[in-house]
N, C-alpha and C. Protein backbone atom coordinates (compact mmCIF):
# COMPACT_ATOMS: atom_id res chain seq x y z
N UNK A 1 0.54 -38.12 10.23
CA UNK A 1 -0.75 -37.47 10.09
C UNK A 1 -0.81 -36.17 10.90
N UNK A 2 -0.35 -36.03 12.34
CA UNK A 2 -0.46 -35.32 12.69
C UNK A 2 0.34 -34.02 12.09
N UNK A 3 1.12 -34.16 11.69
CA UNK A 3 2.59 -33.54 11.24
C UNK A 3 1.83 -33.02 10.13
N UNK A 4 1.16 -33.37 9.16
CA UNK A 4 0.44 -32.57 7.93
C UNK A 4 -0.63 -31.40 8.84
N UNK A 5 -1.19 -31.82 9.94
CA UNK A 5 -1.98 -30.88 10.22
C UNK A 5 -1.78 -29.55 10.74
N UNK A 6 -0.67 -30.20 11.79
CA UNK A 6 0.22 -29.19 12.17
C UNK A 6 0.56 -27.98 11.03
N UNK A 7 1.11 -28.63 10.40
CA UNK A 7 1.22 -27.67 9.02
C UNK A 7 0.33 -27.21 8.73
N UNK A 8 -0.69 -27.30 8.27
CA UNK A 8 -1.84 -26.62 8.02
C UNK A 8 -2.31 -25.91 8.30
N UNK A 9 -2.29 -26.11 10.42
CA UNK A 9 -2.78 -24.89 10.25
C UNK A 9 -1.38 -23.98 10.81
N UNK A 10 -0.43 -23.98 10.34
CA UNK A 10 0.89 -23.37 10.41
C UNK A 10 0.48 -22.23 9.41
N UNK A 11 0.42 -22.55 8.11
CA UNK A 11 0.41 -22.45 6.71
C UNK A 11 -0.85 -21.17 7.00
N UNK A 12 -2.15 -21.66 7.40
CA UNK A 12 -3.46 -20.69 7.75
C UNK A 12 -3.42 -19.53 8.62
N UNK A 13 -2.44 -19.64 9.68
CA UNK A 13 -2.43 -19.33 10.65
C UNK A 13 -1.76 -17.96 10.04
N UNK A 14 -0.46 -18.02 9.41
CA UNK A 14 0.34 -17.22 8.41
C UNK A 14 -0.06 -16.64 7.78
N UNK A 15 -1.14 -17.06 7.14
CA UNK A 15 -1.99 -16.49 6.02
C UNK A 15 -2.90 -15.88 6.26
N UNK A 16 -3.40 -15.99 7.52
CA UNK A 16 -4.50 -15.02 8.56
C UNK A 16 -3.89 -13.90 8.80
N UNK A 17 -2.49 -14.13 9.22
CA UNK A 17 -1.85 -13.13 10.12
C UNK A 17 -1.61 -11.68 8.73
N UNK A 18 -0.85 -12.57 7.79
CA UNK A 18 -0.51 -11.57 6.65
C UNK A 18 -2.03 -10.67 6.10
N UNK A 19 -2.85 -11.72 5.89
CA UNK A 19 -4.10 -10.69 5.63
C UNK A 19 -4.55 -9.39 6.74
N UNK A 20 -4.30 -9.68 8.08
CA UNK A 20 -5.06 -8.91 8.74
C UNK A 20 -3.62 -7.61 8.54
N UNK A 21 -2.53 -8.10 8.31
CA UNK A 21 -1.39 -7.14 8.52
C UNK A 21 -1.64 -6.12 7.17
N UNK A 22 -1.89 -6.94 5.84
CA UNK A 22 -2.37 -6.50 4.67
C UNK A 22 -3.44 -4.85 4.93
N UNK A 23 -4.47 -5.61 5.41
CA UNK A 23 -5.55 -5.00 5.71
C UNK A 23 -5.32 -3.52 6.67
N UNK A 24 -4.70 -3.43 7.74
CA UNK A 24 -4.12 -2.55 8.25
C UNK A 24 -3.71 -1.60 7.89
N UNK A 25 -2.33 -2.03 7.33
CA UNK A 25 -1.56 -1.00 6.85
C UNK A 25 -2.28 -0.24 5.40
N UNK A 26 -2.61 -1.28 4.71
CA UNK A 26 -3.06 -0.33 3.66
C UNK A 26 -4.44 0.56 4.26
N UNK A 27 -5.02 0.15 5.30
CA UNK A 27 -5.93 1.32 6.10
C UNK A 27 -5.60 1.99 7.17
N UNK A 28 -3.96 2.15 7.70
CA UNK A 28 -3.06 3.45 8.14
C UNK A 28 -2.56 3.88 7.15
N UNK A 29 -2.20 3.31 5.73
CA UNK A 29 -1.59 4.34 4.37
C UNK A 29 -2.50 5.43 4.09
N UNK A 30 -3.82 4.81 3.58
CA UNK A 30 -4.90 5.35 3.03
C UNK A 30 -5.54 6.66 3.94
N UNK A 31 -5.18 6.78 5.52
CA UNK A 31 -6.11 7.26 6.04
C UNK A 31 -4.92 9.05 6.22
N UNK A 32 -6.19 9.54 5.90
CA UNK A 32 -5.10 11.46 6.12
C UNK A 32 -4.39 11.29 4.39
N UNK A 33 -4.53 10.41 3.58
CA UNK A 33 -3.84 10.53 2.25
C UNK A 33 -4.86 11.39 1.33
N UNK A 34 -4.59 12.28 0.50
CA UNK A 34 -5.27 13.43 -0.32
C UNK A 34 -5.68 12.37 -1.52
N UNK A 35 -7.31 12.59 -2.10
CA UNK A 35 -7.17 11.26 -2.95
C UNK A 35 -6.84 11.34 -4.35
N UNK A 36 -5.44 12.48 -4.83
CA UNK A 36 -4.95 11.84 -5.84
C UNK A 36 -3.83 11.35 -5.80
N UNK A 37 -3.28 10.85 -4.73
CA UNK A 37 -2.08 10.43 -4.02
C UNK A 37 -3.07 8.85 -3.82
N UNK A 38 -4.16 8.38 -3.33
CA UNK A 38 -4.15 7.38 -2.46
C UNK A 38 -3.70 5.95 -4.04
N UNK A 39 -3.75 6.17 -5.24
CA UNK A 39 -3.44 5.29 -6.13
C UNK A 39 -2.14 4.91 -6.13
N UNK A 40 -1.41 6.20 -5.83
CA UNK A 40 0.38 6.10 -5.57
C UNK A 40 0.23 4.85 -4.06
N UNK A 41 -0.28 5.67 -2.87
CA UNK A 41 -0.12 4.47 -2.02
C UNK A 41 -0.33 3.55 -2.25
N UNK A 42 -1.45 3.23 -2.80
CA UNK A 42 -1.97 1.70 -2.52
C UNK A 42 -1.28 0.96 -3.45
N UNK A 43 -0.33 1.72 -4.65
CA UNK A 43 0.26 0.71 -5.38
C UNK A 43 1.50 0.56 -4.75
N UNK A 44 1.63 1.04 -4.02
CA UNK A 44 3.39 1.05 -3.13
C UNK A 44 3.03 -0.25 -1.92
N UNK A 45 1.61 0.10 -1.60
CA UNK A 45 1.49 -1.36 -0.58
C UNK A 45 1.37 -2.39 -1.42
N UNK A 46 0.88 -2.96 -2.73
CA UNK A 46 1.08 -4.02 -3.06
C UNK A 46 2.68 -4.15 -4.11
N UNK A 47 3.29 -3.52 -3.67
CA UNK A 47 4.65 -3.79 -4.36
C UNK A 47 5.18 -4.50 -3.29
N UNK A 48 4.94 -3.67 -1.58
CA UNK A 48 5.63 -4.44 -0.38
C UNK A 48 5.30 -5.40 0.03
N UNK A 49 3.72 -5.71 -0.62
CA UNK A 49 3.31 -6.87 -0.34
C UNK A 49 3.90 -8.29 -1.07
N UNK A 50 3.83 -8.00 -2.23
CA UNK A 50 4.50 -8.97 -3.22
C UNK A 50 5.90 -9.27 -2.93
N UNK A 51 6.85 -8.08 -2.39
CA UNK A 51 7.95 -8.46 -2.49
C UNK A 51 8.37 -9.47 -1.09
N UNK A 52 7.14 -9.41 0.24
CA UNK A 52 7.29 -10.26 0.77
C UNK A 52 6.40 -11.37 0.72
N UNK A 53 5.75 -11.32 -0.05
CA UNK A 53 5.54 -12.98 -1.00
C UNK A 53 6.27 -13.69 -1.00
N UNK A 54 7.47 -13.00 -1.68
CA UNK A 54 8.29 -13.22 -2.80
C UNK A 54 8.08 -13.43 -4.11
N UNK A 55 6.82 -12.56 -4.79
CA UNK A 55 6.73 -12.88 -5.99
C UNK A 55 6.91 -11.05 -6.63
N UNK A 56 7.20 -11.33 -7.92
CA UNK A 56 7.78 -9.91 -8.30
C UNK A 56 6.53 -9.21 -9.24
């Protein structure tokens, strides 16, 4: 029992961390970017995002 929880919040904890990392960077990409460029960035952050998913 304990061992599932552990995990859990392993699993949350990860998933906190990646969002706030998410959140960041794509608001140091975005910031000083000219805005017909910021569509190029922000699709380049969710390519790096996905690819450390691991989903394509």
């Amino acid at each position: 029992m304990q061992a599932e929880v552990a995990g859990s919040v392993v699993t949350v904890t990860v998933a906190a961390i990646m969002a706030v990392t998410v959140v960041l960077v794509v608001r140091f990409a975005v910031r000083g970017t000219q805005s017909q460029h910021r569509a190029m960035v922000l699709s380049a952050v969710a390519e790096i995002v996905r690819a450390l998913r691991g989903r394509p």
